[in-house]
C-alpha atoms as a PDB file:
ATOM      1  CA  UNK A   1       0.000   0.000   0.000  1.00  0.00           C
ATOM      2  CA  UNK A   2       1.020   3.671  -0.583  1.00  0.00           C
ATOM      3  CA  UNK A   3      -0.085   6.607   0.806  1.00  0.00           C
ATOM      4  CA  UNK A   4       2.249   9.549  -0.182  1.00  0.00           C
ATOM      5  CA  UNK A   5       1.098  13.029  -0.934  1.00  0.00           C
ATOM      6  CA  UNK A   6       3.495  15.862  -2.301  1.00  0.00           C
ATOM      7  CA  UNK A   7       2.065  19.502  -2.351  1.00  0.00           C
ATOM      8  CA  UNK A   8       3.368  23.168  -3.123  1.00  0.00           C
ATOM      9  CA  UNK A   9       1.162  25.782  -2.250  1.00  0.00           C
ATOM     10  CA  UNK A  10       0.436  28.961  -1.133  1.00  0.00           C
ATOM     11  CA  UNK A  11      -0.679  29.838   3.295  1.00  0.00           C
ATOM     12  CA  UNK A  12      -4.204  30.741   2.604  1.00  0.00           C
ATOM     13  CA  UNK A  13      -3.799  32.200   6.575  1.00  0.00           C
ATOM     14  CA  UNK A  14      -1.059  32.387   9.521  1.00  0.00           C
ATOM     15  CA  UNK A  15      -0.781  28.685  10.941  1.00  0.00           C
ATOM     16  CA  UNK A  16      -2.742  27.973  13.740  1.00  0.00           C
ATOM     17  CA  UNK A  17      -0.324  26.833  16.299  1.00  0.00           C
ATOM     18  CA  UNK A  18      -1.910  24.786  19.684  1.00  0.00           C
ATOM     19  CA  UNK A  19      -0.376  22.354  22.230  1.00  0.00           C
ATOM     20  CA  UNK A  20      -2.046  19.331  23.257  1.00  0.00           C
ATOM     21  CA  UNK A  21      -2.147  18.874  26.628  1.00  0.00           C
ATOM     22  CA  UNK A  22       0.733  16.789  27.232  1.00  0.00           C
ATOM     23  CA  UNK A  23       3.106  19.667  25.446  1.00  0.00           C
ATOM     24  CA  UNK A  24       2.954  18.467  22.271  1.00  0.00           C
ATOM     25  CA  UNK A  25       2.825  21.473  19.608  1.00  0.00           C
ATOM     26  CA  UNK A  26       0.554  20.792  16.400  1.00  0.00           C
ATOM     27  CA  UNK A  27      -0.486  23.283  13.660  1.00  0.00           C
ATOM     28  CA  UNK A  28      -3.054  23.665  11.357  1.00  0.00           C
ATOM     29  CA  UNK A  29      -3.222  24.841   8.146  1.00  0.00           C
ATOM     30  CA  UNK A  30      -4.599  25.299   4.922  1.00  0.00           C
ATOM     31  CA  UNK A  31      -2.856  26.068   1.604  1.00  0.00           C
ATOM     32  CA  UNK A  32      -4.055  26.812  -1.886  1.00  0.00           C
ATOM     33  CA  UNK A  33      -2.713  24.693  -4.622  1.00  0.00           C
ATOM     34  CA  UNK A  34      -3.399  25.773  -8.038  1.00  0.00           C
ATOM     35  CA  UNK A  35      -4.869  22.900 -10.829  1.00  0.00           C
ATOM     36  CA  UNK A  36      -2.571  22.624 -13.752  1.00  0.00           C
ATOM     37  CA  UNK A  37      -5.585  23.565 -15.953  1.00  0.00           C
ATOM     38  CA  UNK A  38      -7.474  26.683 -17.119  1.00  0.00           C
ATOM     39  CA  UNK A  39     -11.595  26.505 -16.580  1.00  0.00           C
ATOM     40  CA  UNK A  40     -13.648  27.327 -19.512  1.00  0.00           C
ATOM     41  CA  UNK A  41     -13.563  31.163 -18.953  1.00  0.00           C
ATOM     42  CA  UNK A  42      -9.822  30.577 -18.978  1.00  0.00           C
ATOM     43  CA  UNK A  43      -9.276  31.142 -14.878  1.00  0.00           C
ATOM     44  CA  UNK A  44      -7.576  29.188 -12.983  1.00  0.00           C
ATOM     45  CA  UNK A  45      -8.601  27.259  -9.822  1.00  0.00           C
ATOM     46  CA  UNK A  46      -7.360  26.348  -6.638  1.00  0.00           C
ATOM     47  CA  UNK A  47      -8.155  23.687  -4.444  1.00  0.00           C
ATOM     48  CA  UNK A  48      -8.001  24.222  -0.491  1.00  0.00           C
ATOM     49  CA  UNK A  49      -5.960  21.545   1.302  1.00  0.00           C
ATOM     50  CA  UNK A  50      -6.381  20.940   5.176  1.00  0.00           C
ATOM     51  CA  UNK A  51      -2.714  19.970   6.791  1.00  0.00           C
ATOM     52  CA  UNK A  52      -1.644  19.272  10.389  1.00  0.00           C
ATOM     53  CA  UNK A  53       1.868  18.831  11.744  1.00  0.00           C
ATOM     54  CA  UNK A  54       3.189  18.184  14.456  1.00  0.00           C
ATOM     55  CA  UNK A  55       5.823  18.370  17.425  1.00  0.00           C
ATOM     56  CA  UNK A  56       9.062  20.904  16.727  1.00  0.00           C
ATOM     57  CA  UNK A  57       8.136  21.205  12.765  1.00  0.00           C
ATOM     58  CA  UNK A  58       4.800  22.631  13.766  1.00  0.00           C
ATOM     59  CA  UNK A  59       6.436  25.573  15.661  1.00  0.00           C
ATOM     60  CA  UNK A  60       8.880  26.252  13.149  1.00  0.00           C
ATOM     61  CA  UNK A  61       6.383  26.468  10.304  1.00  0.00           C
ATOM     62  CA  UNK A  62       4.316  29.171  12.508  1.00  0.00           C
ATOM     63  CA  UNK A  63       7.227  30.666  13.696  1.00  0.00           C
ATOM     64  CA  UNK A  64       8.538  31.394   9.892  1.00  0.00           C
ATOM     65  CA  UNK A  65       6.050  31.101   7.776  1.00  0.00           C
ATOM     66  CA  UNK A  66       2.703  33.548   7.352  1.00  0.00           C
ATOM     67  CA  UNK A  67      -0.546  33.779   5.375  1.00  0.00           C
ATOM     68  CA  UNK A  68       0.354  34.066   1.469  1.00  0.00           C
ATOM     69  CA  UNK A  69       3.820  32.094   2.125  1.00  0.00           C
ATOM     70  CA  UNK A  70       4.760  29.608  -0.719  1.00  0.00           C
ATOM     71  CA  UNK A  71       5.478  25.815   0.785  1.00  0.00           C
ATOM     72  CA  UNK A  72       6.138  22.283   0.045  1.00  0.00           C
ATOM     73  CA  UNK A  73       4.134  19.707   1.798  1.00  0.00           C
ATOM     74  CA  UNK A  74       5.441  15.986   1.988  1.00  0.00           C
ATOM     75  CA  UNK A  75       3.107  13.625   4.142  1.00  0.00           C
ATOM     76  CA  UNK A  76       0.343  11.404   3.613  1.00  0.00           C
ATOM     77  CA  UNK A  77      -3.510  11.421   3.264  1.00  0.00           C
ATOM     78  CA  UNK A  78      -5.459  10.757   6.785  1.00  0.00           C
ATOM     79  CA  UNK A  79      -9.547  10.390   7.537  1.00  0.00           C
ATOM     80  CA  UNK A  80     -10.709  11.048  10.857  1.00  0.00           C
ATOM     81  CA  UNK A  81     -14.313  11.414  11.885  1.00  0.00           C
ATOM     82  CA  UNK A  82     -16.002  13.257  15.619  1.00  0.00           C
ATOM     83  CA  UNK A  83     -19.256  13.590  16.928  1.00  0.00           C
ATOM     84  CA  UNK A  84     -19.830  17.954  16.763  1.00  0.00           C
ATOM     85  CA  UNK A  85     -21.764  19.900  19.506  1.00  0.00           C
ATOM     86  CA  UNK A  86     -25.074  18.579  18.139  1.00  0.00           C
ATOM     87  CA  UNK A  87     -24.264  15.319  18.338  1.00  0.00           C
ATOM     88  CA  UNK A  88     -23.705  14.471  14.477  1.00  0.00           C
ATOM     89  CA  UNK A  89     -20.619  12.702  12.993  1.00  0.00           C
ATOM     90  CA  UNK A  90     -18.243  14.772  10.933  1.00  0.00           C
ATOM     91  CA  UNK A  91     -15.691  13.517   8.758  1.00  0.00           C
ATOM     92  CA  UNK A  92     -12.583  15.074   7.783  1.00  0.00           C
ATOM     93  CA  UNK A  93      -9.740  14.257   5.677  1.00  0.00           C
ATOM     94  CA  UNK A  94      -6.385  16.303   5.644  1.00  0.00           C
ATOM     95  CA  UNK A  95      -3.092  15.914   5.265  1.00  0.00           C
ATOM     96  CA  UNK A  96      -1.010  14.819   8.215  1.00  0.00           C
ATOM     97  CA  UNK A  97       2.627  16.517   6.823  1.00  0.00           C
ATOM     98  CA  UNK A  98       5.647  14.399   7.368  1.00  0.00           C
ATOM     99  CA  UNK A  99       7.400  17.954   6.856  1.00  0.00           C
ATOM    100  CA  UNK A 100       6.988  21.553   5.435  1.00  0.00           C
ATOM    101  CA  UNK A 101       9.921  22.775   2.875  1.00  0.00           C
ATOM    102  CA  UNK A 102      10.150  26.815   3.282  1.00  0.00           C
ATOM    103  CA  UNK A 103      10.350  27.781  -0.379  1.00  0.00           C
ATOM    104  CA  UNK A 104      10.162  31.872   0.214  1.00  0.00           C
ATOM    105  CA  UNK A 105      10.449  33.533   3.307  1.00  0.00           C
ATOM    106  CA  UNK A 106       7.741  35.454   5.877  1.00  0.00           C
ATOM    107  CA  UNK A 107       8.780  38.250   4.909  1.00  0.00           C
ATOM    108  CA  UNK A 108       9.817  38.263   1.189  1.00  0.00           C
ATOM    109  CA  UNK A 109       8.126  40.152  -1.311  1.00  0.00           C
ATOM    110  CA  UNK A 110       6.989  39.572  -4.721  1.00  0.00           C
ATOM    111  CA  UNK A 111       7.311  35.991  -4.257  1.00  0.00           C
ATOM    112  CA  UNK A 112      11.206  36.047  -4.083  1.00  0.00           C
ATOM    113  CA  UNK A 113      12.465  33.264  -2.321  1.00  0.00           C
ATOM    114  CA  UNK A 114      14.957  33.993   0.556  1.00  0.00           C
ATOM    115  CA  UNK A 115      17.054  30.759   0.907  1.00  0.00           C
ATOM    116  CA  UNK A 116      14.618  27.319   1.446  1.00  0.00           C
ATOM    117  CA  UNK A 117      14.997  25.264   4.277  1.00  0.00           C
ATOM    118  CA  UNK A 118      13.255  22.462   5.960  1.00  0.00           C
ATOM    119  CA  UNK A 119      10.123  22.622   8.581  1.00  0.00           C
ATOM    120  CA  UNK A 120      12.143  21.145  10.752  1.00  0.00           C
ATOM    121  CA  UNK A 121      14.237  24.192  11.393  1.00  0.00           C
ATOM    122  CA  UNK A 122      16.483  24.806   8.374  1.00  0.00           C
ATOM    123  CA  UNK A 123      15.566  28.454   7.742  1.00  0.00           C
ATOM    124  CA  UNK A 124      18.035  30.676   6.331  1.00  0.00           C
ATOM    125  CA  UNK A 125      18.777  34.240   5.611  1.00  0.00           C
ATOM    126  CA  UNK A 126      20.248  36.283   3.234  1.00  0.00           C
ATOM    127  CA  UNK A 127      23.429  37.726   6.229  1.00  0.00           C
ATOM    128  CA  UNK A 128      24.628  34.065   6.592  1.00  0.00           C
ATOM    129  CA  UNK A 129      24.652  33.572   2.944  1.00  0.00           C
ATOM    130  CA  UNK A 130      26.662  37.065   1.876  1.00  0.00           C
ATOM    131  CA  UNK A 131      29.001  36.302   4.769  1.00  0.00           C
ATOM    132  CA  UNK A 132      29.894  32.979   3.435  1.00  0.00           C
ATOM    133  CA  UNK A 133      30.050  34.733   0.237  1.00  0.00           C
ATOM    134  CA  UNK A 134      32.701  37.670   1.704  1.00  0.00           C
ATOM    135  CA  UNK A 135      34.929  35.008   3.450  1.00  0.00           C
ATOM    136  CA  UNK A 136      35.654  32.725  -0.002  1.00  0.00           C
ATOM    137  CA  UNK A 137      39.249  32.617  -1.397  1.00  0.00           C
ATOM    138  CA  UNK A 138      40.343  34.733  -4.728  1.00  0.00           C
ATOM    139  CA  UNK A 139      42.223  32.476  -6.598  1.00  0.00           C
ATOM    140  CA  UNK A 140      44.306  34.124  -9.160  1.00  0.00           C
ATOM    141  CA  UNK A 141      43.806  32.830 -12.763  1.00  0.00           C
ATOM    142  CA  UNK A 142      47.013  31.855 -13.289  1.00  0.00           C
ATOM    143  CA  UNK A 143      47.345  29.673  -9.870  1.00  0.00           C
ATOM    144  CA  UNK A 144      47.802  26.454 -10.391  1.00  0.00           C
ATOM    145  CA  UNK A 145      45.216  23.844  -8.470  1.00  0.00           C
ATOM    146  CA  UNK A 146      47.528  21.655  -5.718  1.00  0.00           C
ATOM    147  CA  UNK A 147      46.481  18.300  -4.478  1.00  0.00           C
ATOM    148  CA  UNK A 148      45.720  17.248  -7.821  1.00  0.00           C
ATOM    149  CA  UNK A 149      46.296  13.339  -9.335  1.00  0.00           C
ATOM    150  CA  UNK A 150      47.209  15.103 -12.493  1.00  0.00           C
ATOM    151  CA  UNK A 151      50.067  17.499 -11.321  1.00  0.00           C
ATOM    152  CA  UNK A 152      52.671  14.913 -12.520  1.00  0.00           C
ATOM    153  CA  UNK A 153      51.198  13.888 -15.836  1.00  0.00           C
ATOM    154  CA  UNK A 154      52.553  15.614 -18.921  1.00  0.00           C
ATOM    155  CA  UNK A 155      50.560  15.995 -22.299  1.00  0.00           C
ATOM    156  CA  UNK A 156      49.441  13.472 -24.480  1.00  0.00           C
ATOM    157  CA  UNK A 157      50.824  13.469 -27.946  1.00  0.00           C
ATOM    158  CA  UNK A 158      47.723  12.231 -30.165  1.00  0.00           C
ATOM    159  CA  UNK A 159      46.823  12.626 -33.560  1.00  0.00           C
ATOM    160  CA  UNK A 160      43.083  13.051 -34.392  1.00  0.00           C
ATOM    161  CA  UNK A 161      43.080  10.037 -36.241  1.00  0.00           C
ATOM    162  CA  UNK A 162      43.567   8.274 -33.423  1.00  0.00           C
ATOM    163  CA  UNK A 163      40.786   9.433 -31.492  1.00  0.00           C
ATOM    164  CA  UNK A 164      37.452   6.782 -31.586  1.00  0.00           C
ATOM    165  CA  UNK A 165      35.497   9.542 -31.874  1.00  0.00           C
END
């Protein structure tokens, strides 16, 4: 049996981040995945996808993420069901996210994405990346590479008739 689902969407509102009572953090959300198709007056839809996650993920995802943010969803499909305040069974079906990629930042703009990371806490910004950027060698053109296996080697002398190719 599989059960696999892969989404990228769009936070159609902040997550809603609650403990259970035991300390465990869960979050809710809902994203907006666009069909691959135009409708007949040449619009296109979205469907609206209940998720859940859970434990350190879950806080992470509220933490960095906000309503209109672009994500990746990797889980599976799950039906529960509940008897409601008037005593009638309701059944829903969401997905339960294994995790939540960050593909564009709270705050970015325009859609731009600032560095992706994982829902499980690998959210990056732009300072760590331009630092790492500031501290890389030069190397000089003409510098030749050490270390290599081919340092002792001298040219080949072949004639392109030679060549199988």
């Amino acid at each position: 049996m599989l059960n696999r689902v892969v989404l990228v969407g769009r936070l159609t509102k902040d997550p809603d981040l609650r403990y259970t009572a035991s300390g465990v953090a869960v979050a809710n959300f809902t994203i907006a995945v666009n069909r691959p198709f135009s409708n007949q007056q040449g619009e296109r839809e979205a469907d609206f996808i209940n998720c859940v996650i859970w434990r350190k993920p879950a806080e992470n995802l509220a933490n960095y993420m906000g309503k209109g943010s672009l994500v990746g969803v990797d889980g599976r499909i799950q039906t529960r069901s509940y008897d409601n305040q008037d005593g009638k069974r309701v059944y829903v079906t969401e997905v339960v996210a294994d995790s939540v990629q960050f593909l564009e930042s709270k705050n970015s703009k325009g859609g731009q994405s600032q560095g992706g990371g994982q829902g499980s806490g690998g959210y990056q910004n732009n300072q760590y990346q331009n630092q790492n950027q500031q501290q890389a060698p030069n190397y000089n053109q003409n510098s030749q590479p050490t270390g290599s296996p081919n340092d002792n080697m001298e040219p080949i002398d072949i004639s392109d008739d030679d060549l199988p190719f």
